[in-house]
Protein backbone atom coordinates (compact mmCIF):
# COMPACT_ATOMS: atom_id res chain seq x y z
CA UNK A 1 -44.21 25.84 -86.92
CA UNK A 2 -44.05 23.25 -84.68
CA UNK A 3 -44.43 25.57 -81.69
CA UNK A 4 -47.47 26.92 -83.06
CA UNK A 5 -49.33 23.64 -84.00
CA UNK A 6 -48.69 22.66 -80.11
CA UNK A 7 -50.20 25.75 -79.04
CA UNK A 8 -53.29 25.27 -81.17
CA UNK A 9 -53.60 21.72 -79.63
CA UNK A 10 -53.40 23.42 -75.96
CA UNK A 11 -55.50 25.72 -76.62
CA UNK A 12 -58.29 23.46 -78.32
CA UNK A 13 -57.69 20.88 -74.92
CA UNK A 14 -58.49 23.68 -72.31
CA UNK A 15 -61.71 24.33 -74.22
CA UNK A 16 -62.75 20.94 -74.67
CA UNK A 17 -62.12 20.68 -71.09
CA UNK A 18 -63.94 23.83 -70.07
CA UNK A 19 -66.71 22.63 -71.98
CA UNK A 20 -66.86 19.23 -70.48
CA UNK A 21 -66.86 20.62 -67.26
CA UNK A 22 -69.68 22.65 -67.52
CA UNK A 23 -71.62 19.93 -68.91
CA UNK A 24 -70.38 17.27 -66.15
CA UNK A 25 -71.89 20.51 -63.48
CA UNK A 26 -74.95 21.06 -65.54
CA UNK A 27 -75.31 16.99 -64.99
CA UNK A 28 -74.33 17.53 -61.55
CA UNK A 29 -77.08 20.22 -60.93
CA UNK A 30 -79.77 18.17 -62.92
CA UNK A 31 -79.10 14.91 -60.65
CA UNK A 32 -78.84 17.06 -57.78
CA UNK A 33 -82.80 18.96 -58.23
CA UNK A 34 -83.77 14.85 -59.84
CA UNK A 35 -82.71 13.52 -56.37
CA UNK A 36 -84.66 16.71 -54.73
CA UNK A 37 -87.35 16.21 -56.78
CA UNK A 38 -87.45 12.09 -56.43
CA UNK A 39 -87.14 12.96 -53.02
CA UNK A 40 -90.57 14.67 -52.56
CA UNK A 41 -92.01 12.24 -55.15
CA UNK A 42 -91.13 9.44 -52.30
CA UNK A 43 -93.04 11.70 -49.26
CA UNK A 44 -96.74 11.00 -49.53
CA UNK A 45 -99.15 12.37 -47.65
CA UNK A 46 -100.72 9.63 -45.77
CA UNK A 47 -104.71 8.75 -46.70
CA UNK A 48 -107.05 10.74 -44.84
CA UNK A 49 -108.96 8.52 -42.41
CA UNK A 50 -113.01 8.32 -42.35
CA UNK A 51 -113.21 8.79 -38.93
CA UNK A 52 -116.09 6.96 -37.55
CA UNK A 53 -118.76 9.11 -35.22
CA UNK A 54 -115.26 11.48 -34.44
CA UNK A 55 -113.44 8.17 -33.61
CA UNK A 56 -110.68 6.65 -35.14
CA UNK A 57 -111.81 3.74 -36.63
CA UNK A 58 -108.50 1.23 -36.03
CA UNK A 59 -108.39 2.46 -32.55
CA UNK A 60 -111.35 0.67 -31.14
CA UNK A 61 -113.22 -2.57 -31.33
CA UNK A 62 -116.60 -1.55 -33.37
CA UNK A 63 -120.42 -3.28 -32.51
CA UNK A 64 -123.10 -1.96 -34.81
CA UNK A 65 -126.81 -3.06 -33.70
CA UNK A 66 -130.44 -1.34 -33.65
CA UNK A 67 -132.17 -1.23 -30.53
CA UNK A 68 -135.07 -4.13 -29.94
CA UNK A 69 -138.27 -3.66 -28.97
CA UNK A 70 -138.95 -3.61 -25.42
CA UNK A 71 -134.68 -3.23 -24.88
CA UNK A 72 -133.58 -1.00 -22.27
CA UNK A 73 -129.94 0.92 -22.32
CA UNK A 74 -129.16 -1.17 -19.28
CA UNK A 75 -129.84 -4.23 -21.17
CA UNK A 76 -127.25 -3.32 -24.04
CA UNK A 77 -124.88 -2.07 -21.49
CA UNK A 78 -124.86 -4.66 -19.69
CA UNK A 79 -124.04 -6.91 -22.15
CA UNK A 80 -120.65 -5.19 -23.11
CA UNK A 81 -119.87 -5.52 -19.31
CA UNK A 82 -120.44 -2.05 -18.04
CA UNK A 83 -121.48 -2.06 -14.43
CA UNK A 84 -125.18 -0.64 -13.02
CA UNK A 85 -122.95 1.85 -11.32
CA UNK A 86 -121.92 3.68 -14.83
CA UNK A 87 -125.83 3.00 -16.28
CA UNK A 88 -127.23 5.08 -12.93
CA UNK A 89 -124.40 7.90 -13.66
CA UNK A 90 -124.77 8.00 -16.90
CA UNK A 91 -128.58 8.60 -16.59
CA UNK A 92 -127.97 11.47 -14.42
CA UNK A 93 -125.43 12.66 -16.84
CA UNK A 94 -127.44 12.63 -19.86
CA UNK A 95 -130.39 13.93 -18.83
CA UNK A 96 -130.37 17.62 -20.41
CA UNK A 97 -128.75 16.55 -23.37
CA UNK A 98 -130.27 13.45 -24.64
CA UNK A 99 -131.80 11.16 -21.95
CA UNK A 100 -131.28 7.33 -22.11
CA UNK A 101 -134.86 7.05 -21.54
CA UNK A 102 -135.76 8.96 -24.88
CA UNK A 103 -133.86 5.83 -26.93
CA UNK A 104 -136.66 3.96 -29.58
CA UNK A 105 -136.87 0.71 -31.01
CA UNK A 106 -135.06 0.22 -34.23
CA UNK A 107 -132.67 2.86 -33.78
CA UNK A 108 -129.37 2.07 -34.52
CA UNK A 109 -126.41 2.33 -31.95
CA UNK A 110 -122.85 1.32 -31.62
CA UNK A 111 -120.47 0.61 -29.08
CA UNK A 112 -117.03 1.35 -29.05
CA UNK A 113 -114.37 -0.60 -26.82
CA UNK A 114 -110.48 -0.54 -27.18
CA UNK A 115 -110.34 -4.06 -25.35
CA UNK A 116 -113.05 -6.61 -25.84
CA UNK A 117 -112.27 -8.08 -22.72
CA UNK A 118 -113.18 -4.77 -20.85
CA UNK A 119 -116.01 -3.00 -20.55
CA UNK A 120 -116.99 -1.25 -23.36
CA UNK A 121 -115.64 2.61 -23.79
CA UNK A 122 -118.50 4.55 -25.58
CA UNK A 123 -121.73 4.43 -26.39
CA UNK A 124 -123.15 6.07 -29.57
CA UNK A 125 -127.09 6.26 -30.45
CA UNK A 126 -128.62 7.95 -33.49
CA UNK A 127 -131.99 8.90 -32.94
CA UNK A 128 -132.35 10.48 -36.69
CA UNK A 129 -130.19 10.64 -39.79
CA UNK A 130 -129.15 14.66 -38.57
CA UNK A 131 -127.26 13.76 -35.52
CA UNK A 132 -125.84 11.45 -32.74
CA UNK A 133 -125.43 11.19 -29.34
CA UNK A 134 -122.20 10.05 -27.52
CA UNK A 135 -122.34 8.52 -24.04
CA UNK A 136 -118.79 8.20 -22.25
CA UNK A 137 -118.73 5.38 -20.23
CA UNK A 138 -115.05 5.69 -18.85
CA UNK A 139 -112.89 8.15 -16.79
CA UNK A 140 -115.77 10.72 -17.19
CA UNK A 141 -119.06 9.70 -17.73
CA UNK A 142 -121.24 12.35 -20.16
CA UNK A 143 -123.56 12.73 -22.77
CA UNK A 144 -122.70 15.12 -25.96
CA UNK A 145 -124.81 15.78 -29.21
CA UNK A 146 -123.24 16.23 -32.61
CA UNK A 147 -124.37 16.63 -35.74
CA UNK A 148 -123.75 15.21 -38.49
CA UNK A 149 -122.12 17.03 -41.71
CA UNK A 150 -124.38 17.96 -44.62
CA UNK A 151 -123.83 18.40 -47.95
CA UNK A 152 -125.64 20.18 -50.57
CA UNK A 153 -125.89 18.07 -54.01
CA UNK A 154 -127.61 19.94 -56.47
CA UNK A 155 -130.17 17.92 -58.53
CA UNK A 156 -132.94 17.90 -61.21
CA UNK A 157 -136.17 16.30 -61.64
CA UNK A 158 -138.82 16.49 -64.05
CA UNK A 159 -142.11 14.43 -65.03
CA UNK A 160 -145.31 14.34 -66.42
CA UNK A 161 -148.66 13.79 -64.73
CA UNK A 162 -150.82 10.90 -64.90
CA UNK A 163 -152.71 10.56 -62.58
CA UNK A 164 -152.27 13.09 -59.96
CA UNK A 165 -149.07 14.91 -59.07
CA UNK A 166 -148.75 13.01 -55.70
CA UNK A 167 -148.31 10.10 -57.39
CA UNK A 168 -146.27 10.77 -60.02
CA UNK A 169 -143.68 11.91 -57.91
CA UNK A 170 -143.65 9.23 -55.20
CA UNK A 171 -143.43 6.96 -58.13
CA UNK A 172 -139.81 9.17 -58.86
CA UNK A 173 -138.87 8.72 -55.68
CA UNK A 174 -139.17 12.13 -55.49
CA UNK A 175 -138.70 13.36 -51.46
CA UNK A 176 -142.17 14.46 -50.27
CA UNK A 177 -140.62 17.89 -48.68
CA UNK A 178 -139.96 18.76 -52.63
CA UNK A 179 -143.65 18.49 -53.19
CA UNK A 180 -144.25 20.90 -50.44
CA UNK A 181 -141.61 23.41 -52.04
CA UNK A 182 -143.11 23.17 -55.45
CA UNK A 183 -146.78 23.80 -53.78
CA UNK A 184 -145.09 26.69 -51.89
CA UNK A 185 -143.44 28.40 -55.02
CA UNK A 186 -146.18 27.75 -57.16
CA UNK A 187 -149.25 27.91 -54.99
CA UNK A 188 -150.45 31.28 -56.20
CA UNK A 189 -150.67 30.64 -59.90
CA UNK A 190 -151.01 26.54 -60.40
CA UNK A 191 -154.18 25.32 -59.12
CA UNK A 192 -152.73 22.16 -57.42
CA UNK A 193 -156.19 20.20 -56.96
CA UNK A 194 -156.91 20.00 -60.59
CA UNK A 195 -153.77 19.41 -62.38
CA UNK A 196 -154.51 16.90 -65.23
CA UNK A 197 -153.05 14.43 -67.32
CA UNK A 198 -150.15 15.78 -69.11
CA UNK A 199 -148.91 18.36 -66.90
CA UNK A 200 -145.45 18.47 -67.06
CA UNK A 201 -142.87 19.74 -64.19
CA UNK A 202 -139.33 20.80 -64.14
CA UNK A 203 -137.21 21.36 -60.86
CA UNK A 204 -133.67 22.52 -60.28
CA UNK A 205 -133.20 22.02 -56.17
CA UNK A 206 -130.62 21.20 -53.76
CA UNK A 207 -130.78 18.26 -52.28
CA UNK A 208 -129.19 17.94 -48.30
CA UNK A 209 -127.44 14.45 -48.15
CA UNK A 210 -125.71 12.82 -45.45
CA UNK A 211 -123.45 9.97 -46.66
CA UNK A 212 -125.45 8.91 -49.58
CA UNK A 213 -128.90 9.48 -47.42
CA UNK A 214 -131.31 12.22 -48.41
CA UNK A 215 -132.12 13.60 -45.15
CA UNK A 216 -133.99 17.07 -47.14
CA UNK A 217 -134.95 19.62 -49.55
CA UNK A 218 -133.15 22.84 -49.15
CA UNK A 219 -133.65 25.75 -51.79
CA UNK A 220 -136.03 25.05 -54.96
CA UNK A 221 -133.55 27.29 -56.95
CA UNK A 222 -135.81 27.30 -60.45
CA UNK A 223 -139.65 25.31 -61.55
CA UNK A 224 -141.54 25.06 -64.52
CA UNK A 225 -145.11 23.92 -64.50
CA UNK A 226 -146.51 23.19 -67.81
CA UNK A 227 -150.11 22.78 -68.59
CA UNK A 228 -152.47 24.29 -71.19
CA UNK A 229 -151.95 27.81 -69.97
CA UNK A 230 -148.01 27.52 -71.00
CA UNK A 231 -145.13 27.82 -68.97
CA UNK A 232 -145.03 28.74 -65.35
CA UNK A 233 -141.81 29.86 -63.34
CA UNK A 234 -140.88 30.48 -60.16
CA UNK A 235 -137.52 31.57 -59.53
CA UNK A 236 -136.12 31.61 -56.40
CA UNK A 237 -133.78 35.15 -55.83
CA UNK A 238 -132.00 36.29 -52.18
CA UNK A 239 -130.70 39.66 -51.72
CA UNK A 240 -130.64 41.91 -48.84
CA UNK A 241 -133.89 44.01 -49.88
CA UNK A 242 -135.97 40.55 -51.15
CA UNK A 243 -136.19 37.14 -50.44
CA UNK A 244 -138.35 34.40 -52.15
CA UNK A 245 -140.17 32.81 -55.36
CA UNK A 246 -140.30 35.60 -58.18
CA UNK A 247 -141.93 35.18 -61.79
CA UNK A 248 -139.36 35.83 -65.14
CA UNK A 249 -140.18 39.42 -64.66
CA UNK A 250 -138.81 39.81 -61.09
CA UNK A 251 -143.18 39.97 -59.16
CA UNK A 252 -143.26 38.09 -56.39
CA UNK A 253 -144.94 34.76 -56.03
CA UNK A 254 -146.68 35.19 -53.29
CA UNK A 255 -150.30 36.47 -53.75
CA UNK A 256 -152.74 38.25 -51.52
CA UNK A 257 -154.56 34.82 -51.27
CA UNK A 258 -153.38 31.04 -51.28
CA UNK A 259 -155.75 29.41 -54.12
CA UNK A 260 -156.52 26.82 -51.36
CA UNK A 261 -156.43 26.47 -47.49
CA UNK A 262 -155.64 22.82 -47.42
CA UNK A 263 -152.94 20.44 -48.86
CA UNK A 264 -152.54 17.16 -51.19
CA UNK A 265 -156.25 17.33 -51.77
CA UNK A 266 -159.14 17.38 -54.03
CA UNK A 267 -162.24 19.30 -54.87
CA UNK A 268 -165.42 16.90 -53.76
CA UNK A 269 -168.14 19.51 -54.47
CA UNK A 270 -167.60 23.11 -56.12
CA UNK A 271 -169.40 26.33 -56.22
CA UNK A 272 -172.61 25.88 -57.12
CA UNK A 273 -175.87 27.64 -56.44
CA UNK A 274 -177.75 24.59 -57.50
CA UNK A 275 -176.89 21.83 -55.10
CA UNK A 276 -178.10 18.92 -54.02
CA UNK A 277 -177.75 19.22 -50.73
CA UNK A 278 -176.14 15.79 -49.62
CA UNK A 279 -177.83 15.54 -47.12
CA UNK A 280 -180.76 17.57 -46.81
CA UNK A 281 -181.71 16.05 -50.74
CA UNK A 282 -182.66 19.36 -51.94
CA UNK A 283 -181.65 21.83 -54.10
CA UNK A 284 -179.51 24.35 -52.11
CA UNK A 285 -177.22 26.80 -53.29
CA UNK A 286 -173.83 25.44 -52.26
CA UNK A 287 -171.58 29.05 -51.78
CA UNK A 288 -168.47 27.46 -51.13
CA UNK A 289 -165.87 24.90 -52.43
CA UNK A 290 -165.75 21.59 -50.65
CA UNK A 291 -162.24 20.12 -50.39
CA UNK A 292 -161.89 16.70 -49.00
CA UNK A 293 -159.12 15.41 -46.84
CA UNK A 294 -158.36 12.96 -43.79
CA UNK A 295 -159.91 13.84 -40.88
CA UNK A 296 -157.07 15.71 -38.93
CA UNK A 297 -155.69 17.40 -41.85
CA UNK A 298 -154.30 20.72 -41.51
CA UNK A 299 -156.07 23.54 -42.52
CA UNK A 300 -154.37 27.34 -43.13
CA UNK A 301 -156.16 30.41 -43.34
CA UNK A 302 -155.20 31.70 -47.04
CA UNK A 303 -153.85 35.40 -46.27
CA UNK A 304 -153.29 37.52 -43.70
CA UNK A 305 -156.15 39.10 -41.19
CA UNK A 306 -158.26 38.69 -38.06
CA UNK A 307 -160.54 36.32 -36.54
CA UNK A 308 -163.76 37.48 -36.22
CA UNK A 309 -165.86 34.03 -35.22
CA UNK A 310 -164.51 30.76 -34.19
CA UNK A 311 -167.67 28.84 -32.83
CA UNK A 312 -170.10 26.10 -33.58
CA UNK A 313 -173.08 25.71 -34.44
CA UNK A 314 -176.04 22.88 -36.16
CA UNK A 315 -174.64 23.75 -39.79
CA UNK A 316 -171.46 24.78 -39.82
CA UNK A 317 -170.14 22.88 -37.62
CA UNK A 318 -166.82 24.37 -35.91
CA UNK A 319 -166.30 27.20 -37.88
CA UNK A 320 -163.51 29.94 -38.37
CA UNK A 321 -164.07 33.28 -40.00
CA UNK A 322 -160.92 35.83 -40.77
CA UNK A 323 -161.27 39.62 -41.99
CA UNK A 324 -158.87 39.87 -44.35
CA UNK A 325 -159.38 43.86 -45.14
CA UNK A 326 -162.44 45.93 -45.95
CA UNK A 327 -163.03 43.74 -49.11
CA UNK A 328 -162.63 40.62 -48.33
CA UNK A 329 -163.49 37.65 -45.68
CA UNK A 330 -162.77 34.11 -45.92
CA UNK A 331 -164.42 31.00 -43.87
CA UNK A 332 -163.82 27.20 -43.19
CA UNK A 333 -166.52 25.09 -41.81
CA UNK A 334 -166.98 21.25 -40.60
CA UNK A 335 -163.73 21.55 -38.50
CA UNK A 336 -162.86 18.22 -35.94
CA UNK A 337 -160.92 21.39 -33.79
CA UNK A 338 -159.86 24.62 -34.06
CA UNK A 339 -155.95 25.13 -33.74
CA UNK A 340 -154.56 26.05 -30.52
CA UNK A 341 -154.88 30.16 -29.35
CA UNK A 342 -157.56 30.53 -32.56
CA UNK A 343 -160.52 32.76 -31.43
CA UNK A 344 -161.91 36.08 -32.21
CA UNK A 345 -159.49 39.02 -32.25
CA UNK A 346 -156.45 36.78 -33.10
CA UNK A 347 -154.21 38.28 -35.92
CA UNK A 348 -153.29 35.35 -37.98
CA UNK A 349 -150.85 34.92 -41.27
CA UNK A 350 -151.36 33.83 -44.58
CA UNK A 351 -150.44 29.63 -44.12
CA UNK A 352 -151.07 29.51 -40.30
CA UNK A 353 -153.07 26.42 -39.32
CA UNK A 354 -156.15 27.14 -37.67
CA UNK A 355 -158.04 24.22 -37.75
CA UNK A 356 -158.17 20.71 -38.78
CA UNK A 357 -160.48 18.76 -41.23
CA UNK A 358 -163.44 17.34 -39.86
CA UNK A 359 -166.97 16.77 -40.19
CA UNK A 360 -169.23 17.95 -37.58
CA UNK A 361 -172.35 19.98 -38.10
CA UNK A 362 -173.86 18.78 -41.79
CA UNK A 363 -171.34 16.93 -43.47
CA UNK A 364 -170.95 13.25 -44.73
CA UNK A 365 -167.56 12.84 -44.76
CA UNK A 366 -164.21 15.20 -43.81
CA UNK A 367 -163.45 17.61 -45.74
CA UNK A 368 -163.71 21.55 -44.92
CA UNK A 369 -166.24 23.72 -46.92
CA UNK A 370 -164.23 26.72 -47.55
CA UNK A 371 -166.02 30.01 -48.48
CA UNK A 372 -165.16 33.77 -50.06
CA UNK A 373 -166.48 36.84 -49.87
CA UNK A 374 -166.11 40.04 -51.59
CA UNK A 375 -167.58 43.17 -51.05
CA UNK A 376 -170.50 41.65 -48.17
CA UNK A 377 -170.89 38.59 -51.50
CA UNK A 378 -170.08 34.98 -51.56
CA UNK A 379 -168.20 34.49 -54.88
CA UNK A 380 -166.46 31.45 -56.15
CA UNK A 381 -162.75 32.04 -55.34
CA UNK A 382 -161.40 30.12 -58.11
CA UNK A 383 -162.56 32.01 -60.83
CA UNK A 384 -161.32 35.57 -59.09
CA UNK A 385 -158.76 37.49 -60.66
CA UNK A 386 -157.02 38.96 -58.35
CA UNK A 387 -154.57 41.90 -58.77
CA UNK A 388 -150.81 40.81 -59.60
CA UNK A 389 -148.14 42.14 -56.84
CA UNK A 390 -146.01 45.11 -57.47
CA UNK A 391 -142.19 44.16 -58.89
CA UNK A 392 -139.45 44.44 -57.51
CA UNK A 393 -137.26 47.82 -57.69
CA UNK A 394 -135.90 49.29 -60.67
CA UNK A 395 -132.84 49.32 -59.43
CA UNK A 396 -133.16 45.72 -57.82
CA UNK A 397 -134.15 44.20 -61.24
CA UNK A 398 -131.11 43.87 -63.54
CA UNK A 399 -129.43 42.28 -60.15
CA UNK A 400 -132.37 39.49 -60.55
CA UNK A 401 -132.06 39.53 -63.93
CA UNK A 402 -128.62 38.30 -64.41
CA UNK A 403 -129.86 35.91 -61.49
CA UNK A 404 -132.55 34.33 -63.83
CA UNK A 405 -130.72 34.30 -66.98
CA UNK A 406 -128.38 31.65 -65.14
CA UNK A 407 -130.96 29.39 -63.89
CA UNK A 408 -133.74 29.57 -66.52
CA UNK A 409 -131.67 28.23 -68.82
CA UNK A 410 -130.74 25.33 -66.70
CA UNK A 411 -134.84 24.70 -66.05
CA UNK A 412 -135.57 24.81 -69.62
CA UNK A 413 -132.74 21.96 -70.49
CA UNK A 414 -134.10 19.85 -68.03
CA UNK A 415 -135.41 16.53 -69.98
CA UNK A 416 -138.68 15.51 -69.39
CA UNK A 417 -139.37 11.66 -69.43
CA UNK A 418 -141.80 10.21 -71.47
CA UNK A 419 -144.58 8.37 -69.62
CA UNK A 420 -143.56 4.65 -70.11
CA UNK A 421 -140.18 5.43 -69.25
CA UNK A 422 -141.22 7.26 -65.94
CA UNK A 423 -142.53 3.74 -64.93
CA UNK A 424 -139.15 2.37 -66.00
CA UNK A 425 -137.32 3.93 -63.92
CA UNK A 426 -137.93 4.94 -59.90
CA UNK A 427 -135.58 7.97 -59.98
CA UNK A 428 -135.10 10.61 -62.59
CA UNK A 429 -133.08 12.36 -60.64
CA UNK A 430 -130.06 13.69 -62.43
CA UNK A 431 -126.90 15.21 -60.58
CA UNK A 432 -125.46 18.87 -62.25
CA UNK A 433 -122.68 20.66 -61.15
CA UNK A 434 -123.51 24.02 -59.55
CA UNK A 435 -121.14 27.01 -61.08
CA UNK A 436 -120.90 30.16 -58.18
């Protein structure tokens, strides 16, 4: 009995020491992978460095100016001790990259210089917000451009007009190259010289920043212009077969015909065939659409064809005059100049300059008379309605349409700011994420 009750206790000891030894290597294991594990807690990577122009900032001595007017490299240079010697070379050496003698007044530059007490290493102007320049000054003396890294931010903006769409958007601090995009997807159906108080806009765009400077416009991805016709989109779509602004139902944008050949203007005088003649002070029928501008202000033939007069004369002034096709001819009179190459014969494209706003020949102020003719008849070209373009491809069109269904709805949630608080508030710009 008693031999059995002391092999019951043996037997019970070697399992409660089996057991604790599996737990004491289970510990074992655990503290082992904790010490593996606290181990790559403790390596960090180290901070990534904003390097400065390609330069490591803690490696150099940094002097940030902007040039002076009437300063010369050589003057700078000189001050940060680099001998005449290195100026002369490096003018040599930069000359078909940047020259030193292309460097402007209020530019900024910095120089670079591992030991103050030496003369300074590198050189570094920015002659825009898109790139630098960087002059060597030691061991090998060069120039070399860079530019500098863009990023796209996408970004909305909306508001309503005024006064006139110019100002409503410079009041939103809105960049003038995203006027330019909205005229250019929305040229053919909004009438951009008589938008009117209330008109509302929407705009989905990307937005091309350096640092936190907005150096551009890129794409104008989606726009809404609302007036008392209703809604009016332009979608911007990309594919291999098509490329550019396309209405909900996948026609292009583009027209046959701009509605205007001239920019950020406004109608002085419209089609009427009973004038006053300003300055003959009798009735005259006035076959043509006056639109006044600054005198120098670009003017663009509205579609495709071919010059068939570019002249003066007592009336007209300098004049241009484009075949379009067997219907139709357009013309633009009281020119300062013609554009350079314009003359009869000359293919041109729909938004090529040819000619700049003047007023010679019977005019009282710049501006350019623009006429229309259809069929061998002056009509007025506003009230035309011309022929919608074809669609795109059957097979092309449920591609675009899963295209629009993304961004329209994005457009249509874009808030539009009441008046009072557009004056508020200098940008209504608001950031969105962008999902591929």
């Amino acid at each position: 009995m008693n031999i059995k009750k002391t092999s019951s206790w043996i037997v019970i000891t070697v399992i409660l020491l089996l057991i604790g030894i599996a737990m004491l290597s289970r510990s074992i294991i655990n503290n082992s992978n904790g010490g593996e594990n606290l181990l790559e807690e403790s390596i960090q990577e180290e901070p990534e460095i904003d390097l400065y122009f390609g330069f490591h900032p803690d490696s150099f001595f940094i002097f940030k100016d902007t040039i002076s007017p009437n300063e010369f490299l050589a003057d700078i240079l000189l001050r940060h001790k680099v001998p005449y010697s290195i100026i002369a070379q490096l003018e040599t050496a930069s000359r078909d990259v940047f020259s030193v003698r292309r460097l402007r007044a209020n530019r900024p530059y910095s120089i670079l210089n591992r030991d103050t007490t030496d003369a300074a290493d590198f050189f570094i102007y920015q002659p825009g917000p898109l790139r630098y320049i960087v002059y060597s000054l030691k061991d090998s003396i060069y120039a070399e451009e860079f530019q500098n890294p863009i990023d796209t931010v996408i970004r909305t903006g909306a508001g309503t007009i005024d006064h006139s769409l110019w100002v409503t958007m410079r009041r939103n601090d809105m960049n003038p190259a995203l006027i330019a995009k909205m005229e250019d997807a929305l040229a053919w159906t909004i009438d951009f010289h008589h938008v009117q108080p209330g008109d509302k806009f929407k705009l989905f765009f990307e937005d091309l920043m350096i640092g936190d400077e907005s150096v551009g416009i890129g794409r104008l991805l989606g726009a809404n212009f609302i007036n008392r016709s209703g809604d009016n989109y332009a979608i911007y779509y990309e594919s291999e077969n098509y490329s550019g602004y396309f209405d909900l139902e996948g026609r292009p944008m583009k027209r046959a015909f701009l509605r205007a050949p001239v920019r950020y203007t406004r109608i002085s005088s419209g089609f009427n065939p009973r004038r006053m003649h300003p300055v003959l002070r009798k009735v005259r029928p006035h076959l043509g659409t006056d639109y006044a501008a600054p005198h120098g202000t670009e003017i663009f033939s509205v579609a495709d064809g071919t010059v068939t007069r570019a002249a003066y004369n007592s009336g007209n002034g300098n004049y241009v005059r484009i075949r379009h096709d067997n219907t139709y001819e357009t013309q633009y009179l009281h020119m300062s100049r013609f554009a350079d190459g314009i003359r009869p014969g000359v293919r041109v494209r729909q938004g090529q300059i040819i000619g700049y706003v003047g007023a010679t020949g019977l005019a009282t102020g710049p501006h350019v008379c623009f006429r229309f003719w259809k069929n061998g008849v002056q009509v007025d070209h506003r009230r035309l309605n011309l022929p919608p373009p074809e669609p795109m491809s059957d097979e092309e069109l449920p591609i675009f349409h899963k295209h629009r269904n993304r961004i329209l709805p994005i457009v249509d949630a874009i808030p539009i700011p009441e008046e009072q608080d557009e004056k508020k508030q200098s940008n209504m710009f608001t950031s969105l994420g962008w999902l591929d």
